[in-house]
N, C-alpha and C. Protein backbone atom coordinates (compact mmCIF):
# COMPACT_ATOMS: atom_id res chain seq x y z
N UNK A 1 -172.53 44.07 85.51
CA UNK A 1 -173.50 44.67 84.60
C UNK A 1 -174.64 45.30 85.39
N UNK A 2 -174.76 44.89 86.55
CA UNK A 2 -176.27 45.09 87.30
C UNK A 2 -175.68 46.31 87.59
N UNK A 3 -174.07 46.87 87.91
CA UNK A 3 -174.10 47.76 89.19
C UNK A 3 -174.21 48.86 87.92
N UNK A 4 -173.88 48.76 86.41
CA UNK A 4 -173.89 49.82 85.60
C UNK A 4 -175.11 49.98 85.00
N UNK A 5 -176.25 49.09 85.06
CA UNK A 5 -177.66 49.39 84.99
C UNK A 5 -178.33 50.48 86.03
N UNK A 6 -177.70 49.95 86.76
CA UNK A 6 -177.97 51.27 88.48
C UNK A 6 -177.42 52.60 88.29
N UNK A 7 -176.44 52.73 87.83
CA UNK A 7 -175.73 54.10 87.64
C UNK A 7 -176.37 54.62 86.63
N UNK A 8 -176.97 54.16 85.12
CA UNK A 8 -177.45 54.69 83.81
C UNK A 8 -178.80 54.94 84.67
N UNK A 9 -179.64 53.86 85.11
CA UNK A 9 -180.89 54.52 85.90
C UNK A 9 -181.23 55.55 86.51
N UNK A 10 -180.07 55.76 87.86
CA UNK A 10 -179.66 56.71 88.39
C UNK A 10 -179.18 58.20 87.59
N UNK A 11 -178.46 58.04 86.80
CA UNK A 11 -178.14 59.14 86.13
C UNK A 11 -179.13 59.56 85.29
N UNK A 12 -180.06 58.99 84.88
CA UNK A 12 -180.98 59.16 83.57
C UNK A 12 -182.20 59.10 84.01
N UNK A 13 -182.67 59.25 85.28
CA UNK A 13 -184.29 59.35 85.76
C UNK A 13 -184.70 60.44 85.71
N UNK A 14 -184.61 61.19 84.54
CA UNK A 14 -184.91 62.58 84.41
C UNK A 14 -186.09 62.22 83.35
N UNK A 15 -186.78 61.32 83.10
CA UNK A 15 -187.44 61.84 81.48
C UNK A 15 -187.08 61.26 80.86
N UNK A 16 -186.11 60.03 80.42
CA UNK A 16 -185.40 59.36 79.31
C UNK A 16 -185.92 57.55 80.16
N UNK A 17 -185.49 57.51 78.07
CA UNK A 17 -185.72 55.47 78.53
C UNK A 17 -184.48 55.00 78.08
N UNK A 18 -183.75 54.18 78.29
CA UNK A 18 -182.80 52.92 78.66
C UNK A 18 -182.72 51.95 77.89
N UNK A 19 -182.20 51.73 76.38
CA UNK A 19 -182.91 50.83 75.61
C UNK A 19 -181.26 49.95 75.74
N UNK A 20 -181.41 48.36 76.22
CA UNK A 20 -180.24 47.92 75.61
C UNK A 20 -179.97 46.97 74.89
N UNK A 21 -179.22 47.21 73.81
CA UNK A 21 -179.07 46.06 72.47
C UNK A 21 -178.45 45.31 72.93
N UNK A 22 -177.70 44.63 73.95
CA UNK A 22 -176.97 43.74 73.98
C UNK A 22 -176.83 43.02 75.66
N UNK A 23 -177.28 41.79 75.43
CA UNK A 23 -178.09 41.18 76.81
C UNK A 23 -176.61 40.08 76.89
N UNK A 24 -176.41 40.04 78.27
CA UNK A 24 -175.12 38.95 78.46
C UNK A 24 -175.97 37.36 78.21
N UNK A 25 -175.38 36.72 77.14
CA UNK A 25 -176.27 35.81 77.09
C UNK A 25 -175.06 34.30 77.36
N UNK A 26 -173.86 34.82 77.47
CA UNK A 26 -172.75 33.52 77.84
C UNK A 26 -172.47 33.23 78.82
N UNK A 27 -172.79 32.35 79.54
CA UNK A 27 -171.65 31.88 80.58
C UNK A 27 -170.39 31.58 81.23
N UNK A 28 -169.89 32.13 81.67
CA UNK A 28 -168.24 31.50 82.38
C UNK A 28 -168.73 30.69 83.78
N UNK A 29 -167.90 29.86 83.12
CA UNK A 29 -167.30 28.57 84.46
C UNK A 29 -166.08 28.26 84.80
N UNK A 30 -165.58 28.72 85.71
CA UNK A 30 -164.22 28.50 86.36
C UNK A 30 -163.68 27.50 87.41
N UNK A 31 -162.99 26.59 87.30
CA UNK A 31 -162.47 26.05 88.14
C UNK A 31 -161.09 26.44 88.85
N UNK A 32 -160.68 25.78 90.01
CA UNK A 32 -159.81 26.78 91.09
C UNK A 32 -158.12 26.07 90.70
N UNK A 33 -157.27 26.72 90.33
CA UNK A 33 -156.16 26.96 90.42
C UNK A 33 -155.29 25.30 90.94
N UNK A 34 -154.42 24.71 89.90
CA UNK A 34 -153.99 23.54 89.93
C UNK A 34 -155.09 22.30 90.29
N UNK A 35 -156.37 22.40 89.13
CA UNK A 35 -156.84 21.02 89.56
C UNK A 35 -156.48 20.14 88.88
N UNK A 36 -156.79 19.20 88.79
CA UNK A 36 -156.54 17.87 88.01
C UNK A 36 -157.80 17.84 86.43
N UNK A 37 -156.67 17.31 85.19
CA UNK A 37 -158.08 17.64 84.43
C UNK A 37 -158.88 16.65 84.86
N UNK A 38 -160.43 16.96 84.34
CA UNK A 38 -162.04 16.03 84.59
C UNK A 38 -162.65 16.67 85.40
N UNK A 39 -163.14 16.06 85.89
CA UNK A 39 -164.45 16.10 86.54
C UNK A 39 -165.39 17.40 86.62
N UNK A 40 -165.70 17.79 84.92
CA UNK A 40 -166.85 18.75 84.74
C UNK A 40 -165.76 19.97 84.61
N UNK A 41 -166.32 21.12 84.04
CA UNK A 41 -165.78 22.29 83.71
C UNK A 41 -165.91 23.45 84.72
N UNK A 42 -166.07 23.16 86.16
CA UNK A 42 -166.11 23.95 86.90
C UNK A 42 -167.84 24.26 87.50
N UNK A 43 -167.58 25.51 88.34
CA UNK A 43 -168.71 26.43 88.60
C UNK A 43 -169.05 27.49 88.14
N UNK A 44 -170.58 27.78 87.97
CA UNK A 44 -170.56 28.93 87.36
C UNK A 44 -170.59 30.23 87.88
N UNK A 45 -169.72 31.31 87.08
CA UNK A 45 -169.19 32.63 87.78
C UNK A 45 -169.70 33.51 87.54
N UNK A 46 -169.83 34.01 86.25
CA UNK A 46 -170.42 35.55 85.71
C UNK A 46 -170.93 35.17 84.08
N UNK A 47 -171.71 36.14 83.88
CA UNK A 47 -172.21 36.13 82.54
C UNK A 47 -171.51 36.95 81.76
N UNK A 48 -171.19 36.92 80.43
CA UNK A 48 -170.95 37.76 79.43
C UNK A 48 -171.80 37.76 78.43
N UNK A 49 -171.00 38.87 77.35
CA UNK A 49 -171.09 38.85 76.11
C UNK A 49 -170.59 39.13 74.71
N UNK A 50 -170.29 38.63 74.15
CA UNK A 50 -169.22 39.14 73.02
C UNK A 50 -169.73 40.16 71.84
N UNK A 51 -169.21 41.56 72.27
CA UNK A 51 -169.58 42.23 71.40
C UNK A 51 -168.70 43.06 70.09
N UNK A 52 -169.32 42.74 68.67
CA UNK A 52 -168.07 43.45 67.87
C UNK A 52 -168.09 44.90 68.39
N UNK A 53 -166.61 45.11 66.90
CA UNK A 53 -166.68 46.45 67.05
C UNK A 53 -167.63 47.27 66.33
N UNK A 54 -168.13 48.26 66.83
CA UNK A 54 -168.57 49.40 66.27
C UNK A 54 -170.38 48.98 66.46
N UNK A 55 -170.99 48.32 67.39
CA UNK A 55 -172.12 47.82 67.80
C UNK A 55 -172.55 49.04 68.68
N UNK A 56 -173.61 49.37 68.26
CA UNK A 56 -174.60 50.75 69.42
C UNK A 56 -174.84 49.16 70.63
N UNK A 57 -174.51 49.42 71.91
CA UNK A 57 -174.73 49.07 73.05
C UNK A 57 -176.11 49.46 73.90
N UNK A 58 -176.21 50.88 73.73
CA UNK A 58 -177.56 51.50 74.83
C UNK A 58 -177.81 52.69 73.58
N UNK A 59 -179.58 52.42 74.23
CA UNK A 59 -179.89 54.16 73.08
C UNK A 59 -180.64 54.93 74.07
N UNK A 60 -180.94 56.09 74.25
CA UNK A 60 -181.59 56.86 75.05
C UNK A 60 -182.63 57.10 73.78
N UNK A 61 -184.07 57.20 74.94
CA UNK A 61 -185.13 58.27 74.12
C UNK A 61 -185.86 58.69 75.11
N UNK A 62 -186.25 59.74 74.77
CA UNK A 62 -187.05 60.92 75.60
C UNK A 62 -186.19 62.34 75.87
N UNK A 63 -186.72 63.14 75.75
CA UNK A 63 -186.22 64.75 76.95
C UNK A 63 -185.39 64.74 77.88
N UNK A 64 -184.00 64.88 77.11
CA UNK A 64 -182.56 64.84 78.31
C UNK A 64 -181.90 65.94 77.24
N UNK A 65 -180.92 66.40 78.10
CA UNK A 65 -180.08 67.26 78.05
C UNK A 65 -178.69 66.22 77.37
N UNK A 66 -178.07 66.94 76.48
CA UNK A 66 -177.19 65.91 76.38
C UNK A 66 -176.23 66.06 76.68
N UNK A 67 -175.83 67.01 77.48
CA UNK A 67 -174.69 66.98 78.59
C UNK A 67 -174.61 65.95 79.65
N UNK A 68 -176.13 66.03 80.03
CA UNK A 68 -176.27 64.55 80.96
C UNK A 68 -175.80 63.62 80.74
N UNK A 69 -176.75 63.09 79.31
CA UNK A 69 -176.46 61.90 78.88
C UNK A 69 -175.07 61.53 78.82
N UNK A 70 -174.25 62.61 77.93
CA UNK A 70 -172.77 62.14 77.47
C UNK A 70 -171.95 61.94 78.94
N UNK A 71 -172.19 63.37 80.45
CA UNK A 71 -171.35 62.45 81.69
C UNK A 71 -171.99 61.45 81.85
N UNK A 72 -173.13 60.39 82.20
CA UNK A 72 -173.74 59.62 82.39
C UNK A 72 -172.99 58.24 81.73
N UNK A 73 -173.06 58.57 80.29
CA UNK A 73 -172.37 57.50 79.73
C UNK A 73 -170.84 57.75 79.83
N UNK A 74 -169.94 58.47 79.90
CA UNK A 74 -169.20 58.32 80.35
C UNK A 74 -168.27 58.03 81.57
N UNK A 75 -169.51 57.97 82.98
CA UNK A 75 -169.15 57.32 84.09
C UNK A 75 -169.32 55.83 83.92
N UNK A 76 -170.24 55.11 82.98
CA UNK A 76 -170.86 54.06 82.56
C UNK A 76 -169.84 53.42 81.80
N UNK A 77 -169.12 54.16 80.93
CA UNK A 77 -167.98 53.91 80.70
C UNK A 77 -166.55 53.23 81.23
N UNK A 78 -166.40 53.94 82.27
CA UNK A 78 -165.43 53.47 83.35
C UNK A 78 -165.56 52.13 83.95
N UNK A 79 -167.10 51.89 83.55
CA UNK A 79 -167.18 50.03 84.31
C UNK A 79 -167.45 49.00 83.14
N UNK A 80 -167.20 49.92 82.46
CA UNK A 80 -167.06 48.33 80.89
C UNK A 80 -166.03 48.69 80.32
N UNK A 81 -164.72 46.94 79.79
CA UNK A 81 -164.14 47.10 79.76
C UNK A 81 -164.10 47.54 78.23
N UNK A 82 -162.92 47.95 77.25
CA UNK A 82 -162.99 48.57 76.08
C UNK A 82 -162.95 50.02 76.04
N UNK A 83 -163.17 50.73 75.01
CA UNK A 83 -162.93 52.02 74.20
C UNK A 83 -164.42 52.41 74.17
N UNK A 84 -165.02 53.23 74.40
CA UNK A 84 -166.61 53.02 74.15
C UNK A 84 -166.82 54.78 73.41
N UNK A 85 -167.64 54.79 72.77
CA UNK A 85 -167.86 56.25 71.92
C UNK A 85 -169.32 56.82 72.14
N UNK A 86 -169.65 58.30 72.36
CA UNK A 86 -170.99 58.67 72.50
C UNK A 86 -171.22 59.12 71.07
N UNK A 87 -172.07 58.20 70.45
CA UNK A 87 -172.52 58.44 69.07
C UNK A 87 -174.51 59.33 69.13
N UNK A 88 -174.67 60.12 68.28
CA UNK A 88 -176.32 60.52 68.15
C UNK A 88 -176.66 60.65 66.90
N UNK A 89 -177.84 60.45 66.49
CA UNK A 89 -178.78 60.21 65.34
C UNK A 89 -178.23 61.45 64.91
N UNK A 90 -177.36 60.93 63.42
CA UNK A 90 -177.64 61.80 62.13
C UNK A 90 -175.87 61.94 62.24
N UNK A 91 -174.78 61.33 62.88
CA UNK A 91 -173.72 61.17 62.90
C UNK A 91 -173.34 60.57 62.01
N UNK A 92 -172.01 60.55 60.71
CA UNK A 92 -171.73 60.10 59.85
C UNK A 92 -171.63 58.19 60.31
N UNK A 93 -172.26 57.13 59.65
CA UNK A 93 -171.86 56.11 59.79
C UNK A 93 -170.34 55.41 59.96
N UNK A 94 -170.47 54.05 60.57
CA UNK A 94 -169.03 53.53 60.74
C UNK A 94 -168.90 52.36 60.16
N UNK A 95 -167.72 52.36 58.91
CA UNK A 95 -167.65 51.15 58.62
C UNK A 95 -165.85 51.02 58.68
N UNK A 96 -166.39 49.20 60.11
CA UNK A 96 -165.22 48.79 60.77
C UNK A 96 -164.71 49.95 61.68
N UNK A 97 -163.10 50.33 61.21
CA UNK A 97 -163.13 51.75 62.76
C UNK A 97 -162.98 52.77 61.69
N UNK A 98 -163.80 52.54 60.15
CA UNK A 98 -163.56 54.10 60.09
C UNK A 98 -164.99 54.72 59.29
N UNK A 99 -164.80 56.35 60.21
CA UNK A 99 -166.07 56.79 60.03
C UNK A 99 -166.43 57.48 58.58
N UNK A 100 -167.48 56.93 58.14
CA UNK A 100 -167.68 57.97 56.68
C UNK A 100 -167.70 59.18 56.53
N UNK A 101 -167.66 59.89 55.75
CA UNK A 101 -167.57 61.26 55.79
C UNK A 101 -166.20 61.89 55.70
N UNK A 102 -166.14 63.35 55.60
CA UNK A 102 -164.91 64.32 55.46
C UNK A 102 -164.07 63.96 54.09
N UNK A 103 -164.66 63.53 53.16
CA UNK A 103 -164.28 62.64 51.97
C UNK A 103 -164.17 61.10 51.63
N UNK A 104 -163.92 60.47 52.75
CA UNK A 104 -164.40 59.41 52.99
C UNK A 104 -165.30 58.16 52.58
N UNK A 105 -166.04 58.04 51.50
CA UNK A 105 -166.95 57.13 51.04
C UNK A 105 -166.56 55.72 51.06
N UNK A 106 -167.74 54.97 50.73
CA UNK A 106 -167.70 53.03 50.86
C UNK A 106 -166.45 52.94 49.51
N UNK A 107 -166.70 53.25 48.89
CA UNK A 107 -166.09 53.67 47.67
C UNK A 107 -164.61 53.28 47.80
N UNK A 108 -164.34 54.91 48.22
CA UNK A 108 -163.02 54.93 48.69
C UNK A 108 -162.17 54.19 49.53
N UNK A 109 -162.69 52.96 50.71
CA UNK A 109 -162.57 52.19 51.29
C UNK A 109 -161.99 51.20 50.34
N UNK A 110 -163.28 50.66 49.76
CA UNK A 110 -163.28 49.41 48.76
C UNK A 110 -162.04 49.08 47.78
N UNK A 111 -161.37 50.27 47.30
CA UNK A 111 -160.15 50.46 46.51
C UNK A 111 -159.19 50.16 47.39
N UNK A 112 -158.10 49.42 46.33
CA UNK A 112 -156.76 49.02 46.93
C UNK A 112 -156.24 50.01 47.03
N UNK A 113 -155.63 50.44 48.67
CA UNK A 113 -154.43 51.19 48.54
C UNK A 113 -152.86 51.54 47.95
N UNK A 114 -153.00 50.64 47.45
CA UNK A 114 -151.07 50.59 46.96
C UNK A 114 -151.92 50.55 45.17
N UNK A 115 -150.72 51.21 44.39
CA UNK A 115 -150.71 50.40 43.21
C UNK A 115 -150.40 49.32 43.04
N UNK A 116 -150.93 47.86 41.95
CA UNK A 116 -150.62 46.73 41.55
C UNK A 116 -148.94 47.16 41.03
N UNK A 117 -148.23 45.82 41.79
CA UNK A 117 -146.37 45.96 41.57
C UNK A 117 -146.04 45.90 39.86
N UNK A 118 -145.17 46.46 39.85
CA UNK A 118 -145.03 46.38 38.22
C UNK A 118 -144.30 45.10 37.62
N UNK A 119 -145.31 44.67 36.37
CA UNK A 119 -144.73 43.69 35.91
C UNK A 119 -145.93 42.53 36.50
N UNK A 120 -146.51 42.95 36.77
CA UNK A 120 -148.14 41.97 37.47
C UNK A 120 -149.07 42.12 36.55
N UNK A 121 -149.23 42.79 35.23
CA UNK A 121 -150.21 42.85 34.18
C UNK A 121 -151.08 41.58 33.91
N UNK A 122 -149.84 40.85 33.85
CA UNK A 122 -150.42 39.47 32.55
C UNK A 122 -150.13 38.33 33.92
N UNK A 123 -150.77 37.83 34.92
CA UNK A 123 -150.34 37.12 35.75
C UNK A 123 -151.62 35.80 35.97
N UNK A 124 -152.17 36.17 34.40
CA UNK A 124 -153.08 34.78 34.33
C UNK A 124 -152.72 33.16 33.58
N UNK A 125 -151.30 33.45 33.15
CA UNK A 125 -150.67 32.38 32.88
C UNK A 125 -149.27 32.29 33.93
N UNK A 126 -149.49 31.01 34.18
CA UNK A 126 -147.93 30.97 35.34
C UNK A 126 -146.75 31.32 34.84
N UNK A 127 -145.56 32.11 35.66
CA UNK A 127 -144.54 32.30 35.33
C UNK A 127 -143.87 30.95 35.27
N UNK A 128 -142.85 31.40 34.20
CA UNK A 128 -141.42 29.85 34.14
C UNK A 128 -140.34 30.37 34.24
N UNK A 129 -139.81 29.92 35.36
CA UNK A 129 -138.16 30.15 35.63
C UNK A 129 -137.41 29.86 34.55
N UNK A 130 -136.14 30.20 34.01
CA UNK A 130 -135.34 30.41 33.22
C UNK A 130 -135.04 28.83 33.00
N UNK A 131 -134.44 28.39 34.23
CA UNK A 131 -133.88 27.06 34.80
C UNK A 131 -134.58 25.68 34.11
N UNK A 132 -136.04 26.19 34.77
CA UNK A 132 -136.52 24.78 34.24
C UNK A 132 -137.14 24.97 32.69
N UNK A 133 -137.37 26.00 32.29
CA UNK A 133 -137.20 25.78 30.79
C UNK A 133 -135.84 25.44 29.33
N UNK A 134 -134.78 25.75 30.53
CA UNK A 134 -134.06 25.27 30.11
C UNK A 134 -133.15 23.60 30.22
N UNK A 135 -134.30 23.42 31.00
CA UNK A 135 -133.42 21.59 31.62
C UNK A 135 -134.55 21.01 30.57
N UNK A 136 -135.50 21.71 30.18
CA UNK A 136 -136.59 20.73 29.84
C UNK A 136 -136.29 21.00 28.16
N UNK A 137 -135.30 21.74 27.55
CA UNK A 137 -135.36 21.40 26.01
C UNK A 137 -134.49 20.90 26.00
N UNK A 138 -133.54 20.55 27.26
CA UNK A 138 -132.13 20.09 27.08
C UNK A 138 -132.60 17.94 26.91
């Protein structure tokens, strides 16, 4: 994480600030290859962080070109692992992986895709098999 703080710095010391939403706040501890279980969960290795999908990561503000910005973040890219997207203020929102807009609404999401199967109308009283209504007047 430090060496891709260096590269966004580096690339972005033109006039712009560095804002980042998401701080490694977990720990990994690893222990070495065929130990015995016990004695403690290892040493500690690297920090993480678990981030969902569709989370803004870094925001730029100030006077940049956004050609910069977008190679910048896309060399920045190359050292985190995942799919990463250059999003800017006033871009249609994302809900889950899909983006609103082009007809698109919460709306339209929210609705079941398939029609209800036929013959599912009345499915607030339980069905009775043929079988056992018939063992039971017998």
């Amino acid at each position: 994480m430090s060496q891709l703080v260096d590269l966004l710095e580096v690339q972005l010391s033109f006039g712009a600030t560095t804002v980042y939403r998401v701080s490694a706040n977990l720990g990994v501890y690893t222990k070495g290859n065929e130990q015995r279980m016990g004695k403690g969960k290892g040493k500690f290795d690297y920090w993480t962080a678990k981030v969902p999908v569709s989370r803004i990561v870094f925001e730029l503000k100030g006077k940049l070109h956004e050609k910069v910005a977008r190679e910048a973040f896309r060399l920045a890219g190359h050292k985190l692992p995942g799919l990463w997207e250059f999003v800017k203020k006033g871009d249609p929102p994302v809900v889950g992986l899909t983006k609103l807009g082009n007809g698109v609404t919460l709306e339209s999401l929210k609705r079941p895709r398939r029609s209800p199967a036929l013959g599912t109308d009345n499915l607030d009283t339980p069905l009775m098999s043929n079988s056992s209504s018939s063992s039971a007047s017998q």
